[in-house]
Protein backbone atom coordinates (compact mmCIF):
# COMPACT_ATOMS: atom_id res chain seq x y z
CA UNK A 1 76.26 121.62 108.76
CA UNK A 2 75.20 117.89 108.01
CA UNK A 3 74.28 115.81 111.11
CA UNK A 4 75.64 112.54 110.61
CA UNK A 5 74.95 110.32 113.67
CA UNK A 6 76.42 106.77 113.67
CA UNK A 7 73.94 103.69 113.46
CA UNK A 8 76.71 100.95 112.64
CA UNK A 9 75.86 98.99 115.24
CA UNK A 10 71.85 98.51 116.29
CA UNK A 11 71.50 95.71 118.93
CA UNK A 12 67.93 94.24 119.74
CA UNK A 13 67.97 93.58 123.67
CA UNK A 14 65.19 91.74 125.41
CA UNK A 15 63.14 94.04 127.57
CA UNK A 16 62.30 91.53 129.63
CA UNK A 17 65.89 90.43 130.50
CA UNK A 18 67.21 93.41 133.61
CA UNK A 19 70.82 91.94 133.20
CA UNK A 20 70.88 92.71 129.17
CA UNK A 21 69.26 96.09 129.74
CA UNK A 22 72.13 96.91 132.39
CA UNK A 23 74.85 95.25 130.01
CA UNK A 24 73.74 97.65 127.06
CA UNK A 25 74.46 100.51 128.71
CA UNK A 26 78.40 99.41 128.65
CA UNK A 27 78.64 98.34 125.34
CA UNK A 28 80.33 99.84 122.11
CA UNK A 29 76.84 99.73 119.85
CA UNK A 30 75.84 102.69 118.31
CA UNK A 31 71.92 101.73 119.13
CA UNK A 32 70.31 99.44 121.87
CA UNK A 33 66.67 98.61 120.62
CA UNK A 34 65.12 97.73 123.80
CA UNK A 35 62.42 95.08 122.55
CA UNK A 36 59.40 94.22 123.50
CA UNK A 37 58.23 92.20 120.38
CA UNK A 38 59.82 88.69 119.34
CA UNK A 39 62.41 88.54 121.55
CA UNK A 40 59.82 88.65 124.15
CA UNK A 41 57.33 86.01 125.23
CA UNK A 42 53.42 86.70 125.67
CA UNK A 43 53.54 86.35 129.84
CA UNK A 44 56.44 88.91 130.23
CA UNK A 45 54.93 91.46 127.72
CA UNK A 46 53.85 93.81 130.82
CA UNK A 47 57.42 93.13 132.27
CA UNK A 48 59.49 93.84 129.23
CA UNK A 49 57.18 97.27 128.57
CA UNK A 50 57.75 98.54 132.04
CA UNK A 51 62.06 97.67 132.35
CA UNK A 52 62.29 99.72 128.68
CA UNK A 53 60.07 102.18 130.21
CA UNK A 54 62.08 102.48 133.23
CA UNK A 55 65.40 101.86 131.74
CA UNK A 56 64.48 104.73 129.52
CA UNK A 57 63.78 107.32 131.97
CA UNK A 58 66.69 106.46 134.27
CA UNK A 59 68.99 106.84 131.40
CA UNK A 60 72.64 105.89 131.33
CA UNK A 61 73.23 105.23 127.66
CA UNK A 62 75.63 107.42 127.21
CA UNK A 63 76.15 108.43 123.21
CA UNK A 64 73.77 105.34 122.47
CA UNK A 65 70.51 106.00 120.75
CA UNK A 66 67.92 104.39 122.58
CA UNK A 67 64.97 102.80 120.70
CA UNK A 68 62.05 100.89 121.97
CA UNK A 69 60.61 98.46 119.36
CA UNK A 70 56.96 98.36 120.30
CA UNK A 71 54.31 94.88 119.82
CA UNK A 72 52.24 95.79 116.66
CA UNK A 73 49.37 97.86 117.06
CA UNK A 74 47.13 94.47 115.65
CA UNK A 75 48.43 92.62 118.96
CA UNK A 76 46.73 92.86 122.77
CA UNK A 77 49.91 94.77 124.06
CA UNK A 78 50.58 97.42 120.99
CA UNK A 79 48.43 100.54 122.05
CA UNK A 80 49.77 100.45 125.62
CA UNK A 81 53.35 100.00 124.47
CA UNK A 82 52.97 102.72 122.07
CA UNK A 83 51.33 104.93 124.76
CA UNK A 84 54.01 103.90 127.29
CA UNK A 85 57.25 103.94 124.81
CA UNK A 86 55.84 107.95 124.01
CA UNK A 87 55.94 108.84 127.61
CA UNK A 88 59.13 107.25 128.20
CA UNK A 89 60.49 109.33 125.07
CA UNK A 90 63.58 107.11 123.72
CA UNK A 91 65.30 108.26 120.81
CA UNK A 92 62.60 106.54 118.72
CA UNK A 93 60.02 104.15 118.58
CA UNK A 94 60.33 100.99 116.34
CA UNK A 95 57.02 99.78 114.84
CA UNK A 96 56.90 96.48 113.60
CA UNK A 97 55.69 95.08 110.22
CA UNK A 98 54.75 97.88 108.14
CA UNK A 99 53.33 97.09 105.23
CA UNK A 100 51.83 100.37 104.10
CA UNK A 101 52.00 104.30 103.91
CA UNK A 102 48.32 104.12 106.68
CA UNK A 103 50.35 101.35 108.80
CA UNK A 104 53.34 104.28 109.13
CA UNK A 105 50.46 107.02 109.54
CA UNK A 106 48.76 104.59 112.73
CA UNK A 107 52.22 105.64 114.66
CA UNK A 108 51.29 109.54 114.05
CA UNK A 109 51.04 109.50 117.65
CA UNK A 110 54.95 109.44 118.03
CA UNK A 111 55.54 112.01 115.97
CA UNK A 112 52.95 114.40 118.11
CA UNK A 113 54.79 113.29 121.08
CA UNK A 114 57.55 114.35 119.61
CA UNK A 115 59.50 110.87 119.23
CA UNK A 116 61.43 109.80 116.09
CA UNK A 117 59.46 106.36 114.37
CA UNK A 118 61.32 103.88 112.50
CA UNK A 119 59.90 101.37 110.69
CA UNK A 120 60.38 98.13 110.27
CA UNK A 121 60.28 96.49 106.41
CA UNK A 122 59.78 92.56 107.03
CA UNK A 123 56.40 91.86 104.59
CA UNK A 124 56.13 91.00 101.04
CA UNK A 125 53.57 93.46 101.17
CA UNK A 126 55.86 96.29 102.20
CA UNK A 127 58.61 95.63 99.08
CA UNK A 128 55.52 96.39 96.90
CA UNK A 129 54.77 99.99 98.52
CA UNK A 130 58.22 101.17 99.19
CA UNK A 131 57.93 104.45 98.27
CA UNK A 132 54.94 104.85 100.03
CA UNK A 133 56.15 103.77 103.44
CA UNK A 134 59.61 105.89 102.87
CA UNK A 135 57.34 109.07 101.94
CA UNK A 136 54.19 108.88 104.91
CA UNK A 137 55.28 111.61 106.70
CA UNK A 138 54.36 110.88 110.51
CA UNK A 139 58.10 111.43 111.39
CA UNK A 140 59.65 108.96 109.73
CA UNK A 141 63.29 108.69 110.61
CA UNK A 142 64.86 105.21 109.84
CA UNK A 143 63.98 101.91 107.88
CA UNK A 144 64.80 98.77 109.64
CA UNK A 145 65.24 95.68 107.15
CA UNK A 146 63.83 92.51 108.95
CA UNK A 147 65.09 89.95 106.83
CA UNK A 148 64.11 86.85 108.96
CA UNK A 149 60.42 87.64 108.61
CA UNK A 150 60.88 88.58 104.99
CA UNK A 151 62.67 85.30 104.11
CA UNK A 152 59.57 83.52 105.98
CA UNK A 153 57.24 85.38 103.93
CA UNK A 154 59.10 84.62 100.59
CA UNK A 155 60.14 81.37 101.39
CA UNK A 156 63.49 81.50 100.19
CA UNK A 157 66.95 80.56 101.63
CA UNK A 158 68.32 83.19 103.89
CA UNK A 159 72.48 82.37 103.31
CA UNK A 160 75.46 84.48 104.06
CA UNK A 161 74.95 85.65 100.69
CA UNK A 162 71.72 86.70 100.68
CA UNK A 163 71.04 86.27 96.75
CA UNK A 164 67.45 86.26 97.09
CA UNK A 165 67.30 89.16 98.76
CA UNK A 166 69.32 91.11 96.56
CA UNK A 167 67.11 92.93 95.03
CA UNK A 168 64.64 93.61 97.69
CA UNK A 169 67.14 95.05 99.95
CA UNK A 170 68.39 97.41 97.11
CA UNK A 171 65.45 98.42 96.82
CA UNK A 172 64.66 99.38 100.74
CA UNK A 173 68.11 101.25 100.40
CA UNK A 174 66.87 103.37 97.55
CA UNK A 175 63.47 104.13 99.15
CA UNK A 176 65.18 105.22 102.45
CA UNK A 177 67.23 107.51 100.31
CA UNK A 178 64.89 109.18 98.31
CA UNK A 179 63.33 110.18 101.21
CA UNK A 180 66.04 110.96 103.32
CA UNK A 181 65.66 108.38 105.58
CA UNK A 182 68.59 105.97 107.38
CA UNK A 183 68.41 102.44 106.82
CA UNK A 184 69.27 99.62 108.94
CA UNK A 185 70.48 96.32 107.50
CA UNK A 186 68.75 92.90 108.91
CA UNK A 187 70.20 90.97 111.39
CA UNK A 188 72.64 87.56 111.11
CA UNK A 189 71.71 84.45 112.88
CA UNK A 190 74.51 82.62 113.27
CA UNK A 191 75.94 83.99 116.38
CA UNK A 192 79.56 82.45 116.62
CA UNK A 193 80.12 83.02 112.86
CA UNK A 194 81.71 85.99 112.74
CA UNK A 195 83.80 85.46 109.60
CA UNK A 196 80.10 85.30 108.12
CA UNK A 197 78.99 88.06 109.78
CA UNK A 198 81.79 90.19 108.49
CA UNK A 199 80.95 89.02 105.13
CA UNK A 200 77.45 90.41 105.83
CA UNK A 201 78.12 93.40 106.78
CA UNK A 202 80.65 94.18 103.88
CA UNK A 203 77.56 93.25 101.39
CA UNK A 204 75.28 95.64 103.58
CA UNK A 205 77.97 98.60 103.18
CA UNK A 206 78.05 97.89 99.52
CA UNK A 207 74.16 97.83 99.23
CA UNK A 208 74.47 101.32 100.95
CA UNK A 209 73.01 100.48 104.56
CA UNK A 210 74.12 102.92 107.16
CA UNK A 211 74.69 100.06 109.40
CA UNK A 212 73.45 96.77 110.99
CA UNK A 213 71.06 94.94 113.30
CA UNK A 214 72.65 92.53 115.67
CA UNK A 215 71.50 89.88 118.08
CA UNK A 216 74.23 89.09 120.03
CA UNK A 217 76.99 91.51 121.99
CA UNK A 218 79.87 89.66 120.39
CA UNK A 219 78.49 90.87 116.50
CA UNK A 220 79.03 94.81 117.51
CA UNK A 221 82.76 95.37 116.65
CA UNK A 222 82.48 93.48 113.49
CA UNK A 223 79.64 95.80 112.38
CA UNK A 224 81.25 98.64 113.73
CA UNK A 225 84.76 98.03 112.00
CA UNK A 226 82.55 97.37 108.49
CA UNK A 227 80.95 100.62 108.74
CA UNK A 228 83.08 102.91 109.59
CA UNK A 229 84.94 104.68 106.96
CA UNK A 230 88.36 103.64 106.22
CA UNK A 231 91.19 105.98 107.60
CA UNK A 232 91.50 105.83 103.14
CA UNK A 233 88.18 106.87 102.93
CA UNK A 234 88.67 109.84 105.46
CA UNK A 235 91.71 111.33 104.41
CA UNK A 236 90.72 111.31 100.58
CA UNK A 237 87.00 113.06 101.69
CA UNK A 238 89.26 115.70 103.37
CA UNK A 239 91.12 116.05 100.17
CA UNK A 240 88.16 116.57 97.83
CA UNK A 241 86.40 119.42 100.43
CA UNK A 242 89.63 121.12 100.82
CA UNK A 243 89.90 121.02 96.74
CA UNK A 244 86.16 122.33 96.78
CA UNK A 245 87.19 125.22 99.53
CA UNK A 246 90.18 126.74 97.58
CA UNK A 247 89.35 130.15 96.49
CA UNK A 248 90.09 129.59 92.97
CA UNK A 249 87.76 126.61 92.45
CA UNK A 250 84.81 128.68 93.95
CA UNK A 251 81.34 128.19 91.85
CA UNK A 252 83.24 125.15 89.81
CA UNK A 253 81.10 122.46 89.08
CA UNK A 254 83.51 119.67 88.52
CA UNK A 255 87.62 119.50 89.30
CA UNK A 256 90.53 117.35 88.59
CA UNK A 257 91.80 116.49 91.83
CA UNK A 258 94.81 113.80 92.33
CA UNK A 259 94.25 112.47 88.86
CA UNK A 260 90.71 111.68 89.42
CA UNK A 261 87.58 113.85 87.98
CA UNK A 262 85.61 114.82 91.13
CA UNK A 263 82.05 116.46 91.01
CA UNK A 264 79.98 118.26 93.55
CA UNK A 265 77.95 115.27 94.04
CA UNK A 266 81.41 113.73 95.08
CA UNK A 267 81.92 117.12 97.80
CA UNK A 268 78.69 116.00 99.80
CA UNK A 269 79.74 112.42 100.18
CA UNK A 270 82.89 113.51 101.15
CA UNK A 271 81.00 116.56 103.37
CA UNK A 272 78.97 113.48 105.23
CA UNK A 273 82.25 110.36 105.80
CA UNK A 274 84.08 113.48 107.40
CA UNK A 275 80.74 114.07 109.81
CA UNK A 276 80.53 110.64 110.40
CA UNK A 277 84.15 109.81 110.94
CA UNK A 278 84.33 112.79 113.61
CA UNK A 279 81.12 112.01 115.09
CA UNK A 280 83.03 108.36 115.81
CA UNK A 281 85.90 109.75 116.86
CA UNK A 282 84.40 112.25 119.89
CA UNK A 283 82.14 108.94 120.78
């Protein structure tokens, strides 16, 4: 059976902010990141760590995967937010700015309290050790592009089009794969453009990404509409397993289906849009 779980939609809330923790739990995203890192200032650190905390345990969320996106373990607040975010037990735990296979291996405290850790990819450093960071082990679930520090750290122009990023992001969506990871696109900036941001998130669906960070409420049905598969996409998935399934092309390798030649490579992608068009559809 494959396990498909929808991440179109991840959207960062501030920890510290009660009202946006209460909002997420009535929105459409397929992810609230409940952060306590830039969207937080230094004197409401200990606030925004104990409203995610508490906003964990009291639940609510519904379908939504909840994920607390801890202060670096370098900073004066990341032990006890890593030590808190465990005991609260969200869905995962975000660590910031991983550069490095031992920067993934510092979390391995999640994985022995049994938490999911997703990393975040916003270093020049990190686009250099890729495979390392995709492959540490430590229960690695999820890379998280964060394209506003990387564009810092290169210097270059971060535009709709992302052209300088091209290659590193590629690249982030190849690691992820080869290691079975999911992979989050970076986040847009410009709030109230949303034919931009649907521009965005068509380029992250052709790069591969399994979905989007977002900033804002008013960005989650663009990314959701982006990635989900097309009612196209569905019914021709449906077409190729039920090709796959007939008795007489049992232990075939490759088949001619509607004109087109379709391999078994093809029968797991269509195996996984199927799992993750249902899995929308009971949300």
């Amino acid at each position: 059976m494959i396990v498909a779980r929808p991440r179109r939609s991840a959207l960062y809330m501030p920890a510290a902010n009660a009202r946006a923790i209460e909002k997420a739990r009535d929105l459409p995203c397929d992810v609230v990141i409940l952060d306590l890192e830039d969207a937080v200032a230094p004197d409401a650190k200990d606030l925004a760590r104990d409203q995610a905390v508490a906003a964990v345990k009291a639940g609510g969320f519904g379908r939504r995967e909840v994920v607390i996106r801890v202060n670096g373990l370098d900073t004066p607040w990341g032990l006890e937010d890593l030590a808190a975010a465990i005991d609260a037990r969200p869905d995962a735990i975000l660590a910031p700015k991983v550069s490095s296979a031992h920067d993934v291996r510092a979390y391995g405290a999640v994985e022995a309290g049994g938490v999911a850790l997703w990393a975040m990819v916003e270093t020049c450093a990190a686009l250099f050790a890729l495979g390392e960071i995709a492959g540490a082990g430590a229960g690695l679930g999820a890379l998280v592009v964060g394209t506003n520090d990387l564009a810092k750290e290169m210097r270059c122009r971060l535009t709709v089009e992302r052209a300088a990023l091209a290659g590193p992001l590629s690249l982030i969506v190849a690691a992820g794969r080869a290691h079975g990871l999911s992979v989050l696109d970076g986040v847009f900036n410009e709030i109230e453009d949303d034919a931009g941001l649907a521009a965005q998130c068509a380029q992250g669906v052709e790069f591969g990404f399994d979905g989007k960070t977002l900033i804002h409420p008013r960005q989650v049905e663009i990314a959701n509409a982006a990635f989900s598969p097309s009612a196209e996409e569905v019914a021709w998935s449906r077409v190729v397993v039920a090709a796959f399934d007939s008795p007489e092309n049992a232990g075939k390798g490759v088949l001619k289906v509607e004109g087109r030649m379709v391999e078994r490579l093809h029968l797991a992608q269509a195996r996984r849009v199927i799992a993750v068009a249902d899995a929308i559809a009971a949300a």
